[in-house]
Structure formats: C-alpha cells, structure tokens
PDB file of N, CA and C in Angstrom:
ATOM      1  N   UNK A   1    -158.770 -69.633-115.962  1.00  0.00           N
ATOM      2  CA  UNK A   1    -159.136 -68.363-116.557  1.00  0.00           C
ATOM      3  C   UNK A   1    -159.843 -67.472-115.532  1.00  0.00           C
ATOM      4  N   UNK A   2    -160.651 -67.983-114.692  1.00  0.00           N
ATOM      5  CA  UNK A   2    -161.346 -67.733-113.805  1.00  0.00           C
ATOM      6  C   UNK A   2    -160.474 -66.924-112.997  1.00  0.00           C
ATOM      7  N   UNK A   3    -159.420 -67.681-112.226  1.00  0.00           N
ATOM      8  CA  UNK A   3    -158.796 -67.346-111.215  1.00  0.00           C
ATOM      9  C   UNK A   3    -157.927 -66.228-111.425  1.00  0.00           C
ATOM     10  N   UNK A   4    -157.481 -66.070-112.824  1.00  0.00           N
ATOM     11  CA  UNK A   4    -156.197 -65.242-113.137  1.00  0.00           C
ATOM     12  C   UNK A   4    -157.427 -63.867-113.319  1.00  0.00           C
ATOM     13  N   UNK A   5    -158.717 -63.879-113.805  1.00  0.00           N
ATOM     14  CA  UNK A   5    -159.498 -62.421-113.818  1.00  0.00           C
ATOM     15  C   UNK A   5    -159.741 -62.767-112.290  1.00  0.00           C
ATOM     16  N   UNK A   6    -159.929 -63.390-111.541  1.00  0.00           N
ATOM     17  CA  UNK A   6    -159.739 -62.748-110.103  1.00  0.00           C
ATOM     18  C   UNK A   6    -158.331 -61.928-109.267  1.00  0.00           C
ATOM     19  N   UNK A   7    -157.608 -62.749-110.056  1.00  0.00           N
ATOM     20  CA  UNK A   7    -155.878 -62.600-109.436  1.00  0.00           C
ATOM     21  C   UNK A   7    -155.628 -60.865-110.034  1.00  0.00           C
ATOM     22  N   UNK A   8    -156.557 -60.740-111.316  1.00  0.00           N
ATOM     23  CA  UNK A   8    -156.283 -59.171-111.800  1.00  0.00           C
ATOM     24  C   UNK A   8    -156.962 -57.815-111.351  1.00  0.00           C
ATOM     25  N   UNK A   9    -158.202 -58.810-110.799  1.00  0.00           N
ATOM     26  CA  UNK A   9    -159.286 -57.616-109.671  1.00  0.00           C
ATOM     27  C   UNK A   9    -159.033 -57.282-108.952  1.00  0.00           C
ATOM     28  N   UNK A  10    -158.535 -58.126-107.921  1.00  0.00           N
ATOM     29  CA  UNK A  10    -157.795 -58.052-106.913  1.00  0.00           C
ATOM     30  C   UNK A  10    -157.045 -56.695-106.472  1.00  0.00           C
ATOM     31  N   UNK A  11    -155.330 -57.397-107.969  1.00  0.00           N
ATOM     32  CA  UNK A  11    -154.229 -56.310-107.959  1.00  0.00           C
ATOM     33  C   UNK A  11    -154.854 -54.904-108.524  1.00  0.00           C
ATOM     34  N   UNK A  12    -156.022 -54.910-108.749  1.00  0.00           N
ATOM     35  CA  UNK A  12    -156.631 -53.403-109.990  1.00  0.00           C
ATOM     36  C   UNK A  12    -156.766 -52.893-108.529  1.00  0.00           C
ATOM     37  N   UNK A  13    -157.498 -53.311-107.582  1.00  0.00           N
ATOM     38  CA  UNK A  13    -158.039 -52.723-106.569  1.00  0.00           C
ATOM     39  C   UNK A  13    -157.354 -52.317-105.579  1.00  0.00           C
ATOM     40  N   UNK A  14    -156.338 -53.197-105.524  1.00  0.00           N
ATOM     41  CA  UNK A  14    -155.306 -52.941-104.569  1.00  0.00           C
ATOM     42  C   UNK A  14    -154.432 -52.047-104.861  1.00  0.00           C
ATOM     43  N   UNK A  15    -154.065 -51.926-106.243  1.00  0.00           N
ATOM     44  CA  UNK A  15    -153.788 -50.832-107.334  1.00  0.00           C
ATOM     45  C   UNK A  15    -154.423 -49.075-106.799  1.00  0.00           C
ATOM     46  N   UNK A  16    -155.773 -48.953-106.851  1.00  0.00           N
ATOM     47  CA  UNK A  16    -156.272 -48.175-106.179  1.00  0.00           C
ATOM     48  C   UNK A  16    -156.119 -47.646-105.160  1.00  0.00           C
ATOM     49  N   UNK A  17    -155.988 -48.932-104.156  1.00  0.00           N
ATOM     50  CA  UNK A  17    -155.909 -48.642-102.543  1.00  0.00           C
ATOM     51  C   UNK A  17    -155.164 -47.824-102.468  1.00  0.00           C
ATOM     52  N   UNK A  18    -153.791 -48.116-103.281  1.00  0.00           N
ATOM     53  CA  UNK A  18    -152.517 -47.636-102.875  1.00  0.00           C
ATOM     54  C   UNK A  18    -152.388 -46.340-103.490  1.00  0.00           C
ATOM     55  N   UNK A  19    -153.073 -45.857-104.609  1.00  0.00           N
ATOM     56  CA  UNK A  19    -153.203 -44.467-104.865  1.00  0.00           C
ATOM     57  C   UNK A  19    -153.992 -43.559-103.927  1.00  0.00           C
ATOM     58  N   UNK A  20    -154.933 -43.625-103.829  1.00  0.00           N
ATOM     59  CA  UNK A  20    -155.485 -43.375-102.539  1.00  0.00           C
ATOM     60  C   UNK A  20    -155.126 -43.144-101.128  1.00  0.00           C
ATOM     61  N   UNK A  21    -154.221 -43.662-101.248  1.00  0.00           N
ATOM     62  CA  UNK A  21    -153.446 -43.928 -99.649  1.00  0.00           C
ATOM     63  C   UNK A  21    -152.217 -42.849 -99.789  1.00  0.00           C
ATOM     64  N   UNK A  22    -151.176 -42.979-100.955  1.00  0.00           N
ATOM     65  CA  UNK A  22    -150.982 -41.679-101.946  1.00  0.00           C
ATOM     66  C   UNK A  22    -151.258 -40.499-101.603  1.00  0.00           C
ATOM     67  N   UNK A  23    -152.960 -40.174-102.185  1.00  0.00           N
ATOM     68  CA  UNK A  23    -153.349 -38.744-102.014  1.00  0.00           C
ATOM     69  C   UNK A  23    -153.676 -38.498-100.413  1.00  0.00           C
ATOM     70  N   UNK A  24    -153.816 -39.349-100.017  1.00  0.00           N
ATOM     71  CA  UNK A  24    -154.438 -38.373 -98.009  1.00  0.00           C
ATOM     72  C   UNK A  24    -153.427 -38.646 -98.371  1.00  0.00           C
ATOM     73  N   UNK A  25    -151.632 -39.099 -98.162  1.00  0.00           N
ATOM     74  CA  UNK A  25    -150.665 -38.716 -97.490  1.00  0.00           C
ATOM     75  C   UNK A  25    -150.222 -36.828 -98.151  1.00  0.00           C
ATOM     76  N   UNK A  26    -150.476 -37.167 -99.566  1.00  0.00           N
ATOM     77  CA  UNK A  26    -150.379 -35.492 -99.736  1.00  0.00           C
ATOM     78  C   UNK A  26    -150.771 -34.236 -99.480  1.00  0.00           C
ATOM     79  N   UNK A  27    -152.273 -35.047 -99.004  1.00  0.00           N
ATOM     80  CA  UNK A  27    -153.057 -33.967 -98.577  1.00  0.00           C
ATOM     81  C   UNK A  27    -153.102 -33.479 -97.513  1.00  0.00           C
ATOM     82  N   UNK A  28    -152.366 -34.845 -96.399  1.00  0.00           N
ATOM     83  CA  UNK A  28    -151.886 -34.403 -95.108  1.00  0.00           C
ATOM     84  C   UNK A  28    -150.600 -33.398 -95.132  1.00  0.00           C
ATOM     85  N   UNK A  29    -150.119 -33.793 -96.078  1.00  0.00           N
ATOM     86  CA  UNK A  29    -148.672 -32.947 -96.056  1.00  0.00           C
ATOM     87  C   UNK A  29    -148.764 -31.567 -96.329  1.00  0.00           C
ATOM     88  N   UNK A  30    -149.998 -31.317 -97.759  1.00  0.00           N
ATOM     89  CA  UNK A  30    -150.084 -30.100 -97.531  1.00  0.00           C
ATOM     90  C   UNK A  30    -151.293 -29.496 -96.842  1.00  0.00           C
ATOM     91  N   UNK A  31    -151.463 -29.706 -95.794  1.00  0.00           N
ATOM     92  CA  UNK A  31    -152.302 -29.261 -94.672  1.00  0.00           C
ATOM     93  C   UNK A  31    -151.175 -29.060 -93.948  1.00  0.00           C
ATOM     94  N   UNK A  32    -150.550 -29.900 -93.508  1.00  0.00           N
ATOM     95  CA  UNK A  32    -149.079 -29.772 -92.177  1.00  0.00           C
ATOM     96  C   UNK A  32    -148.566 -28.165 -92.844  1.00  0.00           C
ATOM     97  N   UNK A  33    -147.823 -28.568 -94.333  1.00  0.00           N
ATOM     98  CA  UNK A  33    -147.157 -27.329 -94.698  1.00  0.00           C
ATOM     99  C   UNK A  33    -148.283 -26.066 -94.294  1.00  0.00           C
ATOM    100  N   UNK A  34    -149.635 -26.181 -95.010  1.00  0.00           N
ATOM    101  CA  UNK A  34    -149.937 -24.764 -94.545  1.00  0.00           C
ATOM    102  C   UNK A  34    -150.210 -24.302 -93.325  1.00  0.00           C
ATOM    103  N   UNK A  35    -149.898 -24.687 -92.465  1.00  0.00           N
ATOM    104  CA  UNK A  35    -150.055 -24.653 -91.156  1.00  0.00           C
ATOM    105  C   UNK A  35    -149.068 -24.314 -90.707  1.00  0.00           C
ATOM    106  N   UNK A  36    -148.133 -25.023 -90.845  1.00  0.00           N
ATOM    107  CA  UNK A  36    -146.397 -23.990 -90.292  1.00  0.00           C
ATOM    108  C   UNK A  36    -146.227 -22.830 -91.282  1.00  0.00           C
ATOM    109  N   UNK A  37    -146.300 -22.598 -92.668  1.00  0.00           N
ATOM    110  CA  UNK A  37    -146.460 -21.238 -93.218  1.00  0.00           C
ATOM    111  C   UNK A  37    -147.030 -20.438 -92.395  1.00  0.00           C
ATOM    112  N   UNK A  38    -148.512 -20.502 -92.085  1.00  0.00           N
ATOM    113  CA  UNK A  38    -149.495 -19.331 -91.546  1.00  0.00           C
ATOM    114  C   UNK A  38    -149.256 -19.701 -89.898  1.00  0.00           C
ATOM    115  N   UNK A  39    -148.919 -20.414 -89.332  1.00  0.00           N
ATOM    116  CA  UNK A  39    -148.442 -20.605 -88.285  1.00  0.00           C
ATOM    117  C   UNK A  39    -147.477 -19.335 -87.797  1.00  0.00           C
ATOM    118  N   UNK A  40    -146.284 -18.833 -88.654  1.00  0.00           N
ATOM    119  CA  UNK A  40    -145.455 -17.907 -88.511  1.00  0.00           C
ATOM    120  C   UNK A  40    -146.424 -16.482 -88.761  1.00  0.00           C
ATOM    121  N   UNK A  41    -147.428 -16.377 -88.858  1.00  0.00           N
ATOM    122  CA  UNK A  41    -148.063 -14.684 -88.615  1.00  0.00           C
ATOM    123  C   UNK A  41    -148.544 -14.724 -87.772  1.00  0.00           C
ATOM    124  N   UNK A  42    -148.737 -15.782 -86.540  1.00  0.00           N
ATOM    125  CA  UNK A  42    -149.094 -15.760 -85.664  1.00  0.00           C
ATOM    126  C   UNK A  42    -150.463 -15.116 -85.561  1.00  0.00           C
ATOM    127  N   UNK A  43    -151.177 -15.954 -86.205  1.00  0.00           N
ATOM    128  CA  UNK A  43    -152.780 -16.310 -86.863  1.00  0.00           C
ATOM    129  C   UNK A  43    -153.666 -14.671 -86.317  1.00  0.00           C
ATOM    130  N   UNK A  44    -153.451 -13.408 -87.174  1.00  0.00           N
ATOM    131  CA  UNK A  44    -153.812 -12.223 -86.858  1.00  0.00           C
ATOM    132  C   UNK A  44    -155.091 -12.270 -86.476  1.00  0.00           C
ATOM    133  N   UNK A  45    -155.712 -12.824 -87.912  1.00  0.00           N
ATOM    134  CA  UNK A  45    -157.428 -13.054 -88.213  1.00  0.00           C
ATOM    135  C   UNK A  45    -158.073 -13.687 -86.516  1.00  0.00           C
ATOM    136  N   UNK A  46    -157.705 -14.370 -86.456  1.00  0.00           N
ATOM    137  CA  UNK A  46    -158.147 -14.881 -85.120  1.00  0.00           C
ATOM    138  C   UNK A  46    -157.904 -14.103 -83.761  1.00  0.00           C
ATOM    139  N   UNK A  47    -156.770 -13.609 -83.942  1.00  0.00           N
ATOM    140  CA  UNK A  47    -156.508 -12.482 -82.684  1.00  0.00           C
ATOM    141  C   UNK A  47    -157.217 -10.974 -82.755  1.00  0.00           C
ATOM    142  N   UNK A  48    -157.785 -10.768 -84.171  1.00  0.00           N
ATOM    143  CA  UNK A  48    -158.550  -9.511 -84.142  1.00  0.00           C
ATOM    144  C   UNK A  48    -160.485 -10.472 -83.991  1.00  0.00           C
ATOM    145  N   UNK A  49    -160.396 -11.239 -84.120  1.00  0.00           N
ATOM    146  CA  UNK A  49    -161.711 -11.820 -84.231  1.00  0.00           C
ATOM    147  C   UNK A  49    -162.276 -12.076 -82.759  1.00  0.00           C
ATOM    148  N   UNK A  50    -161.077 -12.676 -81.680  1.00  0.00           N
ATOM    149  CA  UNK A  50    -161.453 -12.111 -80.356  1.00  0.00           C
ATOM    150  C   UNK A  50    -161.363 -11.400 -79.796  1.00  0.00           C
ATOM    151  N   UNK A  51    -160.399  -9.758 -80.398  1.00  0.00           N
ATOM    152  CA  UNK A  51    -159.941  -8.631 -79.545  1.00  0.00           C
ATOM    153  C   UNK A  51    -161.802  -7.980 -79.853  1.00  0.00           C
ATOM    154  N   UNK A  52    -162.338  -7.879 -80.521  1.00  0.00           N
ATOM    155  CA  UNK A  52    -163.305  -7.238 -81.319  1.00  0.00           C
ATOM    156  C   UNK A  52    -164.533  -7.824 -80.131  1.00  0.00           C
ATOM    157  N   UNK A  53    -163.937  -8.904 -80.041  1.00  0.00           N
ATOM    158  CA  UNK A  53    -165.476  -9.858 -78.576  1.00  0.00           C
ATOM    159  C   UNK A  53    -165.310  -9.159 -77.699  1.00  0.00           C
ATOM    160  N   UNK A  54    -163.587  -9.159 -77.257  1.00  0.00           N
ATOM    161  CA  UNK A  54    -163.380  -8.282 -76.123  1.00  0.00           C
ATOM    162  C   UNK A  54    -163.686  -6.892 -75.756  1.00  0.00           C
ATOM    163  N   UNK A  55    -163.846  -6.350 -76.525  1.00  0.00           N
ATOM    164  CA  UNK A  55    -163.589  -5.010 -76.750  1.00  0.00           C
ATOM    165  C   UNK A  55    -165.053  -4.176 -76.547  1.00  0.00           C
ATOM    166  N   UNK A  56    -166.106  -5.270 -77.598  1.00  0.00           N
ATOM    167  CA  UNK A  56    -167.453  -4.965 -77.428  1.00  0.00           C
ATOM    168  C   UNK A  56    -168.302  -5.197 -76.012  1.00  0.00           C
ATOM    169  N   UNK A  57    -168.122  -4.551 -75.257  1.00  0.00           N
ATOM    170  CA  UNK A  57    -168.662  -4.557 -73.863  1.00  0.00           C
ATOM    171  C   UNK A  57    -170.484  -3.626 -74.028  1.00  0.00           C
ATOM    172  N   UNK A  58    -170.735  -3.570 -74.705  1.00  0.00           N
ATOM    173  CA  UNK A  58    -172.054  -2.358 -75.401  1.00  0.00           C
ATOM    174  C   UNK A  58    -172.902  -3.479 -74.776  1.00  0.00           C
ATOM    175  N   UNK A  59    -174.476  -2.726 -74.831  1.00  0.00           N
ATOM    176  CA  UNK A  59    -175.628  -3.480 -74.457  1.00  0.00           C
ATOM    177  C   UNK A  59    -175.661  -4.380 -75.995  1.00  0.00           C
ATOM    178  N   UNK A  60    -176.112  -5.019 -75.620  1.00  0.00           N
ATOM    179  CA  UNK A  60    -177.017  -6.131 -77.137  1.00  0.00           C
ATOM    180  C   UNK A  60    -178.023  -5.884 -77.472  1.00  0.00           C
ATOM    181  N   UNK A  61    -178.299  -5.414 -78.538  1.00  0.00           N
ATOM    182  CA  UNK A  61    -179.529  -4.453 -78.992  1.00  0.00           C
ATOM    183  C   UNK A  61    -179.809  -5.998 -79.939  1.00  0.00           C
ATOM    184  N   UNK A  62    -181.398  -6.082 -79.915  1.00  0.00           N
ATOM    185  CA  UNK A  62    -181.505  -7.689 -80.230  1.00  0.00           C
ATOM    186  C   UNK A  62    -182.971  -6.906 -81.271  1.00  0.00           C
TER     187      UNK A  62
END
C-alpha cells in the first residue's frame, strides 16, 4: 500500500515536471515569435533612443 502511494507521488510529480517543461517551451516560443515579428521594423524605438544621445551634444545642466 505503501509503495503504490509512493509509485503515485512520484508519477503526480513527474506529472508536473512535464507540464512545466510544457510552459517554458511555450514561453520560449513565444518570445522567439515576438522577436522575429518586431525584428522586421527594424527596432525604431531603439534607433530614435540613441539618435536623441547622439544628437544631444548641449552642456549638462545638472
């Protein structure tokens, strides 16, 4: 009796593992996907976020 509620903890858990293992693969997938989506605008936000560094040549008023 013993062994078979161990033999079922076990598979419950391992049960788990494998859902788990499941979601990061989805979550990797949709990270990959959004990344080749926004990949193709050729990431603007970031290219105006350093043109704006560049650009500001002014003293630093602190």
């Amino acid at each position: 009796m013993l062994h078979s509620f161990l033999h079922s903890l076990v598979e419950s858990n391992a049960l788990w593992l494998i859902w788990a293992a499941v979601g990061v693969l989805i979550l990797g997938f949709c990270i990959v996907f959004a990344s080749v989506v926004l990949g193709d605008s050729d990431e603007p936000l970031y290219r105006a976020a350093s043109a704006t560094r560049r650009d500001d040549d002014g003293p630093m008023i602190v």
